[in-house]
C-alpha atoms as a PDB file:
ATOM      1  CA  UNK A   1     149.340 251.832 187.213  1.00  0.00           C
ATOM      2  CA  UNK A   2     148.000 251.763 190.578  1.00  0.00           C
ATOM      3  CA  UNK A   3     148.676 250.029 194.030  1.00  0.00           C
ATOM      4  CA  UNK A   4     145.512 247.644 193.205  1.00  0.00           C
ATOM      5  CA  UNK A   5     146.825 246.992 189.642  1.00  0.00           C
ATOM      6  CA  UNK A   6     150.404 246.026 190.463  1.00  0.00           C
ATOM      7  CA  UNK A   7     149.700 243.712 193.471  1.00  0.00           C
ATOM      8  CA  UNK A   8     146.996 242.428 191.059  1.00  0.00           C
ATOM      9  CA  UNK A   9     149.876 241.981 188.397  1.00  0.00           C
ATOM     10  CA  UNK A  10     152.034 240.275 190.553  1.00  0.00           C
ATOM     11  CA  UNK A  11     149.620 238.070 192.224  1.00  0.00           C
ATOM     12  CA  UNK A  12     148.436 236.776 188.741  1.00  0.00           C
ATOM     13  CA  UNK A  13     152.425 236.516 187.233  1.00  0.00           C
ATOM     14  CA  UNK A  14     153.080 234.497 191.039  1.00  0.00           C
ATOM     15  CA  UNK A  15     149.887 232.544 190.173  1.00  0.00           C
ATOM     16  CA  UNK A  16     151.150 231.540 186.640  1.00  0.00           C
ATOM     17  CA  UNK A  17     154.129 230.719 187.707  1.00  0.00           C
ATOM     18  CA  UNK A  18     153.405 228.451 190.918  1.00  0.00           C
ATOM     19  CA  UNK A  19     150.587 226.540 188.511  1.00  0.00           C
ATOM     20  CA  UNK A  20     152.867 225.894 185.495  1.00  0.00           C
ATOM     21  CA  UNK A  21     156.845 225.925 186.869  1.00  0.00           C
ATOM     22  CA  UNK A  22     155.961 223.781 189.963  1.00  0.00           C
ATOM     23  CA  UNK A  23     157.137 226.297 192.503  1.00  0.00           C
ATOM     24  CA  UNK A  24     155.675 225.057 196.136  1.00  0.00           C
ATOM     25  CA  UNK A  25     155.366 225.742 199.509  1.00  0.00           C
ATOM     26  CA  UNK A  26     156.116 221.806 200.260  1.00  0.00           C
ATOM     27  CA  UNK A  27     159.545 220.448 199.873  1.00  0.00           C
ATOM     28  CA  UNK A  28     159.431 216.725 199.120  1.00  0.00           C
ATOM     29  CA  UNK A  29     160.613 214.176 201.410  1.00  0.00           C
ATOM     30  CA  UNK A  30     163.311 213.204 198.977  1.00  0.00           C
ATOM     31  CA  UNK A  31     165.037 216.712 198.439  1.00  0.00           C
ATOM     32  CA  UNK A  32     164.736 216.961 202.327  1.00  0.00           C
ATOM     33  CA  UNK A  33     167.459 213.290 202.383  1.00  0.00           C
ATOM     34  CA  UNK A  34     169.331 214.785 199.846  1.00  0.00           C
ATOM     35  CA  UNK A  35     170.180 218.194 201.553  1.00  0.00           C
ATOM     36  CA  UNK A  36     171.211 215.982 204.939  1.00  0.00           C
ATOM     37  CA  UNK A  37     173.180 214.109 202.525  1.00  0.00           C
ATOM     38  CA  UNK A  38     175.256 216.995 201.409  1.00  0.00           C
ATOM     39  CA  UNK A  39     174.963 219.755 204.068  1.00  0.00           C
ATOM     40  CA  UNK A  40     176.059 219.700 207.741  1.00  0.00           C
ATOM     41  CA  UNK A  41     172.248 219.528 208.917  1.00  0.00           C
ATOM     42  CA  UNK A  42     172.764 216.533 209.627  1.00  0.00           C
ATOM     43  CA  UNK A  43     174.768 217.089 212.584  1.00  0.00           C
ATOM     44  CA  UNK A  44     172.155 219.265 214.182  1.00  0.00           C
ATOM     45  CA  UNK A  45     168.520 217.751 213.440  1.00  0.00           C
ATOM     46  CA  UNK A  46     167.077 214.066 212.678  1.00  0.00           C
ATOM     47  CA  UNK A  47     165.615 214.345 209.545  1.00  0.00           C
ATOM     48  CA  UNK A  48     162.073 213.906 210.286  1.00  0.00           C
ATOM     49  CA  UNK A  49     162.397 217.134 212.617  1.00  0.00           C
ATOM     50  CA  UNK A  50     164.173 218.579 209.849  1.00  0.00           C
ATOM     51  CA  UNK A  51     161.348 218.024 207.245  1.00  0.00           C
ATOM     52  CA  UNK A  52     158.750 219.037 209.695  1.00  0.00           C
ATOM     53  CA  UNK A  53     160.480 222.092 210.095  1.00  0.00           C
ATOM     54  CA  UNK A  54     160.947 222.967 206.639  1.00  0.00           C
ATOM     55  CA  UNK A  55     157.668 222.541 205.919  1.00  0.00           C
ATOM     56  CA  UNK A  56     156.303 224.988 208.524  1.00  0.00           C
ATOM     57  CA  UNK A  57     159.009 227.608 208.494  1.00  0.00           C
ATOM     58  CA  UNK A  58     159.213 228.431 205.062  1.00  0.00           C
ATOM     59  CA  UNK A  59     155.733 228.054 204.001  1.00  0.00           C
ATOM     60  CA  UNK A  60     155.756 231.594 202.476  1.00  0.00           C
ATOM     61  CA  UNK A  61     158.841 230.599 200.520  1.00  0.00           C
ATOM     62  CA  UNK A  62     159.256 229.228 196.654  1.00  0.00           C
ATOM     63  CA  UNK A  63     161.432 226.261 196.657  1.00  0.00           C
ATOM     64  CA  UNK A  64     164.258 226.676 194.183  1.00  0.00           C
ATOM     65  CA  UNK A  65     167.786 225.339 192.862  1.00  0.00           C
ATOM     66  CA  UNK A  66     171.032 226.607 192.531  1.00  0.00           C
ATOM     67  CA  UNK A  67     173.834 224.543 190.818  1.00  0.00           C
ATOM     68  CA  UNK A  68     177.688 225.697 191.798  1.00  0.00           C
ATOM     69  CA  UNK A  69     180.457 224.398 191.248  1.00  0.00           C
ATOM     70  CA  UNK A  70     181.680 226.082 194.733  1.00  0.00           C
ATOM     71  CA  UNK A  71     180.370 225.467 198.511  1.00  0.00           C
ATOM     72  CA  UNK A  72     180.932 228.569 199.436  1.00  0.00           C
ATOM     73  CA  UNK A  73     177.688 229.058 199.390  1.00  0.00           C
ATOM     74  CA  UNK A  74     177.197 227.061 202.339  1.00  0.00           C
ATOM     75  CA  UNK A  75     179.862 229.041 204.377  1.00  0.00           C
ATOM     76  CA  UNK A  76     178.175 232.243 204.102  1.00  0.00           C
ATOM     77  CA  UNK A  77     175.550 234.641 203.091  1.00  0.00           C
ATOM     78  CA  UNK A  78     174.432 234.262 199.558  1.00  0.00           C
ATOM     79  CA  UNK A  79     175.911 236.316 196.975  1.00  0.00           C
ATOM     80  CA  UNK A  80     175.644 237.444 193.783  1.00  0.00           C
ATOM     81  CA  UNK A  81     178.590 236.480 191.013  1.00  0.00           C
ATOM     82  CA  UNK A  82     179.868 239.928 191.376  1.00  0.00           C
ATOM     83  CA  UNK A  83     180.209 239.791 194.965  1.00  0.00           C
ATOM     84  CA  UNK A  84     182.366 236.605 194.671  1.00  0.00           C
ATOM     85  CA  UNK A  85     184.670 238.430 192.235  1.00  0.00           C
ATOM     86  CA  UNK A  86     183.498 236.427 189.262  1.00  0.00           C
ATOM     87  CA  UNK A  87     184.198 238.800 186.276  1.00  0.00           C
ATOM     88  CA  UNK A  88     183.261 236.822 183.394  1.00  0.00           C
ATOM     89  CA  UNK A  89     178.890 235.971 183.858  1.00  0.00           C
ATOM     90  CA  UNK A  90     176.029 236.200 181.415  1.00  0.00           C
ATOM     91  CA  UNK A  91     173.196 237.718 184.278  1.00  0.00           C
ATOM     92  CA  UNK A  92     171.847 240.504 185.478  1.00  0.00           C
ATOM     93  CA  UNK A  93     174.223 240.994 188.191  1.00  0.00           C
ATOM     94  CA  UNK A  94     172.436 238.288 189.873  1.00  0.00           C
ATOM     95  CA  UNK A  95     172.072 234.741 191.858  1.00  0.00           C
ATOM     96  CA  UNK A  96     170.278 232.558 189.893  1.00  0.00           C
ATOM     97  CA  UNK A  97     167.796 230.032 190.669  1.00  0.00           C
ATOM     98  CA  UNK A  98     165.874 227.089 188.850  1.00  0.00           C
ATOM     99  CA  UNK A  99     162.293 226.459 189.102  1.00  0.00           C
ATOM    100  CA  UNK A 100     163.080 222.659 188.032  1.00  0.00           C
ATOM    101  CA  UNK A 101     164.130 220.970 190.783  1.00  0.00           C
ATOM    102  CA  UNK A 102     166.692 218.220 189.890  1.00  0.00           C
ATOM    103  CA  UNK A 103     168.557 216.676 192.493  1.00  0.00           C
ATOM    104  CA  UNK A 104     171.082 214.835 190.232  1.00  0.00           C
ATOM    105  CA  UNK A 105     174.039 216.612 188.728  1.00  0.00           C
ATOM    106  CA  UNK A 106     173.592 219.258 186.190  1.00  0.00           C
ATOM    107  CA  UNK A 107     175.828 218.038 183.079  1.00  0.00           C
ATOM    108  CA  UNK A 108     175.161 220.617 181.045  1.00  0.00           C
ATOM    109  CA  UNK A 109     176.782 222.980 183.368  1.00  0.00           C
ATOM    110  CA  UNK A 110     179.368 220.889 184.982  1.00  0.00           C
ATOM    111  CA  UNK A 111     180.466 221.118 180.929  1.00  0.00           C
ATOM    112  CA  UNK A 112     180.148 224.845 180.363  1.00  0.00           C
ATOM    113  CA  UNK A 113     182.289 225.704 183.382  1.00  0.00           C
ATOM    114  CA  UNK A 114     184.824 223.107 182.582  1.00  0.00           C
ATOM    115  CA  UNK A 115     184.618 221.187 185.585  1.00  0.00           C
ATOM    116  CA  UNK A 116     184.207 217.621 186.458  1.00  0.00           C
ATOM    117  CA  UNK A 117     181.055 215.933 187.170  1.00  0.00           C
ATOM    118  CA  UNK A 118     181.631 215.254 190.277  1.00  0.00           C
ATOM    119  CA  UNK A 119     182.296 219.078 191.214  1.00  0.00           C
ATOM    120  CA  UNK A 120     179.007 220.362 190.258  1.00  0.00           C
ATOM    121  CA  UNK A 121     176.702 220.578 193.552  1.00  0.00           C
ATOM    122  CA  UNK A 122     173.084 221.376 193.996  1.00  0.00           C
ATOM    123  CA  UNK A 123     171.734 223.438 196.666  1.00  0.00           C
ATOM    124  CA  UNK A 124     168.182 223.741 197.965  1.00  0.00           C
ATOM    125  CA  UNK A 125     167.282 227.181 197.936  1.00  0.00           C
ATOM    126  CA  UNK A 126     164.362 228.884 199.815  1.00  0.00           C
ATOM    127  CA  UNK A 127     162.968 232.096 197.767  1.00  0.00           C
ATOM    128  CA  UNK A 128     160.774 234.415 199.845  1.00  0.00           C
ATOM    129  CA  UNK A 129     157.680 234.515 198.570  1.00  0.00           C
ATOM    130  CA  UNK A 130     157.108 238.460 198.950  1.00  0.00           C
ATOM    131  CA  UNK A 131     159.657 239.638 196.747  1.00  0.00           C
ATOM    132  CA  UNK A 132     159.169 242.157 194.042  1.00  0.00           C
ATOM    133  CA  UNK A 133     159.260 239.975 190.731  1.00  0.00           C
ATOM    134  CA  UNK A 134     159.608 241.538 186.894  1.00  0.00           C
ATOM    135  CA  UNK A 135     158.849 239.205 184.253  1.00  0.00           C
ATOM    136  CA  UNK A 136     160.251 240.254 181.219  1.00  0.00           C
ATOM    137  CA  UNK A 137     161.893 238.810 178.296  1.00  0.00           C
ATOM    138  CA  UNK A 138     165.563 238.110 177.839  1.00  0.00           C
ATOM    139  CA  UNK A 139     165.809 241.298 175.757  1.00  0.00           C
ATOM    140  CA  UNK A 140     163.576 243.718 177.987  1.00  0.00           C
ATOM    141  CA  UNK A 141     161.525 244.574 175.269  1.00  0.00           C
ATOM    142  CA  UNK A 142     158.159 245.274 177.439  1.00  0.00           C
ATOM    143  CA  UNK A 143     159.947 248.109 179.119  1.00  0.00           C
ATOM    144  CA  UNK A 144     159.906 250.987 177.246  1.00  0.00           C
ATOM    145  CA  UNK A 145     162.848 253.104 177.408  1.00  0.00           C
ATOM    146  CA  UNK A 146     164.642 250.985 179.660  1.00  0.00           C
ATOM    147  CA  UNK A 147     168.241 250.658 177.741  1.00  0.00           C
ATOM    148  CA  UNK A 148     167.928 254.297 176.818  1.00  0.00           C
ATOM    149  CA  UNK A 149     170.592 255.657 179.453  1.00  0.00           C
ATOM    150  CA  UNK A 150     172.646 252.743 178.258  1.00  0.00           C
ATOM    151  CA  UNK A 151     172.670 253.273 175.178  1.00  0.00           C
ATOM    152  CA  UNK A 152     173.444 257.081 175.444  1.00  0.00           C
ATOM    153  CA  UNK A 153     176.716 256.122 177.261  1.00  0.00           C
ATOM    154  CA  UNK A 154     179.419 254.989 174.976  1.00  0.00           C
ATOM    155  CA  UNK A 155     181.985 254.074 177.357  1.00  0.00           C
ATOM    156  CA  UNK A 156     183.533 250.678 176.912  1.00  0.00           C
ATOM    157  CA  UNK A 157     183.881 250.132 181.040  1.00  0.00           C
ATOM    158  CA  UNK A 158     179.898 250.279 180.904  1.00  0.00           C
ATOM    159  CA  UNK A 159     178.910 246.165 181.970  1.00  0.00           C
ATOM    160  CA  UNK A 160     175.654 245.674 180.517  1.00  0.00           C
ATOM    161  CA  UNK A 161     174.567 242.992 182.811  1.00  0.00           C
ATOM    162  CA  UNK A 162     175.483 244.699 185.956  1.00  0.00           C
ATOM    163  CA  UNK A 163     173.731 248.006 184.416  1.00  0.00           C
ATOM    164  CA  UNK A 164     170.349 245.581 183.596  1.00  0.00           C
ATOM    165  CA  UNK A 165     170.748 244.617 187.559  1.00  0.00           C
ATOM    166  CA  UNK A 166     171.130 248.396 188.888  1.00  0.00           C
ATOM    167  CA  UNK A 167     168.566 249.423 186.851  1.00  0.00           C
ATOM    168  CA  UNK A 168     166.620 246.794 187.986  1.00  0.00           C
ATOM    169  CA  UNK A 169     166.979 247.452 191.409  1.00  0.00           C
ATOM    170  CA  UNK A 170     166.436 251.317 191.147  1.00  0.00           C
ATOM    171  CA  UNK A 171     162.828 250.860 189.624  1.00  0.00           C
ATOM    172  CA  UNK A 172     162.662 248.961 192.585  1.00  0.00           C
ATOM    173  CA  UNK A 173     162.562 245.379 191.790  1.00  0.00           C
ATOM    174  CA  UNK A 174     164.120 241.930 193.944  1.00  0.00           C
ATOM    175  CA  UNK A 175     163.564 239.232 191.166  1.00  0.00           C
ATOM    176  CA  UNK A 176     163.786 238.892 187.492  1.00  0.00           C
ATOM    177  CA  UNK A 177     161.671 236.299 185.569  1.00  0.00           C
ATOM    178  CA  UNK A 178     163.022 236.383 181.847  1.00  0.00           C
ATOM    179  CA  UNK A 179     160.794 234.234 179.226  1.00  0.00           C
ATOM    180  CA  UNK A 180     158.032 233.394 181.608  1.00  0.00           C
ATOM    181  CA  UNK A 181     160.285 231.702 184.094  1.00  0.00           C
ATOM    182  CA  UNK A 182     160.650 228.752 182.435  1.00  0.00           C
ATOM    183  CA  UNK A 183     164.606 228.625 183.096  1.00  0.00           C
ATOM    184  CA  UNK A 184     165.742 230.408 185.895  1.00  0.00           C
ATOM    185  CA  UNK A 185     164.762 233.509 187.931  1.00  0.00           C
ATOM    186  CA  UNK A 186     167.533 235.982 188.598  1.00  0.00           C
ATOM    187  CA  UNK A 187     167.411 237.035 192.470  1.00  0.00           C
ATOM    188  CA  UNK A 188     168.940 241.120 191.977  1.00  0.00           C
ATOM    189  CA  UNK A 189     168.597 241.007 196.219  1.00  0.00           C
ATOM    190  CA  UNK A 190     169.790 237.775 197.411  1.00  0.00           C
ATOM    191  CA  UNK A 191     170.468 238.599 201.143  1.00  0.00           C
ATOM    192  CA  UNK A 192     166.632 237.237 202.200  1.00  0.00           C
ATOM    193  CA  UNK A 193     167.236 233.771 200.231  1.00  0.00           C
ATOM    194  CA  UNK A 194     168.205 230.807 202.753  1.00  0.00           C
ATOM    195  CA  UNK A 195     169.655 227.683 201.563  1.00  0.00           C
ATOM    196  CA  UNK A 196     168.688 224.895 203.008  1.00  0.00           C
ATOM    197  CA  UNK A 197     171.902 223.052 205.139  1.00  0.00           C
ATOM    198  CA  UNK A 198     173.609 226.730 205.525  1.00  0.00           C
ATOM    199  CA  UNK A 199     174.409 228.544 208.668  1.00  0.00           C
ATOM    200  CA  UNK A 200     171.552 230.886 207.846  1.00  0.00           C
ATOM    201  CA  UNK A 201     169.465 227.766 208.192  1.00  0.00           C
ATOM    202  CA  UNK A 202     170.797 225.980 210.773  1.00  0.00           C
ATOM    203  CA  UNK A 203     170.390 228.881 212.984  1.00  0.00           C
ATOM    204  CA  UNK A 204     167.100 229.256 212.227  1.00  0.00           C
ATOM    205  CA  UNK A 205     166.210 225.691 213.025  1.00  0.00           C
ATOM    206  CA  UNK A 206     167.787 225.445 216.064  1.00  0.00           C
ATOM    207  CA  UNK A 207     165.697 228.576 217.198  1.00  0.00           C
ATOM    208  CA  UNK A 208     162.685 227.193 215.934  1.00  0.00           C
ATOM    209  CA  UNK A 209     163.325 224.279 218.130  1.00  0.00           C
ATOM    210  CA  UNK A 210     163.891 225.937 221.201  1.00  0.00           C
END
């Protein structure tokens, strides 16, 4: 495939996926009150500032969700479950992110993770829009030969989510979009992601303002 057919491929993947999952360059007023809500923003910006900003600075951005039970998130750079020392996941070595935004608690998960309702936080979560995606299905069947040194290697040690994400990232790719997107994308690179109400963020207002 050449140059012209992948940024072809990934405009028309980024096209399907704005028009049918909802991603946007425009973060509604709403999600803006809920982020000064539950982030220290608040302390730095009046919200109409705030939402004016948002809207200009991250226009080439996807809006996205995370749920966590954790606000480290907010402390710090974004990182992936392995980089917080979480040893039991089902990803790809990655940070995930929803493309249905849903402000209210996630009950589902607040269940699976055995925590209380009240635990479970959402964060606003700015994807930039120039990433390298792969859409693929949960099983990686449209890439020929890609479990193949995998499965060759026997050893027991071998993690075969953290091998999907290496891999992954060695053929050069930031994003995974399993099943269409319709669920979650899994962000291999997080380090360019910004959630909104973080340090990264406020920082970046506060020089936007000057």
């Amino acid at each position: 495939m050449n140059m012209l057919d992948e940024v072809s491929r990934i405009r028309k993947i980024m096209g399907l996926i704005s028009e049918n999952f909802k991603f946007t360059n425009e973060v509604p007023y709403d999600v803006i009150e809920y982020v000064f809500s539950t982030t220290p923003i608040g302390e730095y910006a009046d919200i109409d500032d705030y939402y004016e900003y948002v809207n200009n600075f991250y226009s080439n951005y996807y809006v996205t969700q995370h749920t966590s039970p954790v606000d480290d998130i907010l402390r710090g750079p974004v990182k992936t479950p392995e980089q917080r020392g979480v040893k039991e996941y089902l990803s790809a070595d990655g940070f995930f992110v929803s493309p249905d935004i849903n402000i209210n608690h996630n009950r589902s998960y607040s269940s699976s993770m055995n925590k209380s309702f009240d635990d479970v936080k959402n964060y606003i979560v700015m994807v930039p829009k120039d990433l390298k995606y792969m859409e693929t299905d949960y099983s990686f069947s449209n890439f020929e030969g890609f479990m193949d040194d995998y499965g060759n290697d026997n050893s027991p040690e071998k993690n075969v989510y953290k091998y999907i994400g290496d891999k992954s990232r060695e053929l050069g790719y930031d994003v995974i979009i399993p099943d269409g997107g319709k669920y979650e994308w899994i962000i291999l690179n997080p380090s360019n992601l910004v959630v909104l109400g973080s340090k990264k963020d406020i920082k970046n207002y506060l020089n936007y303002k000057r």
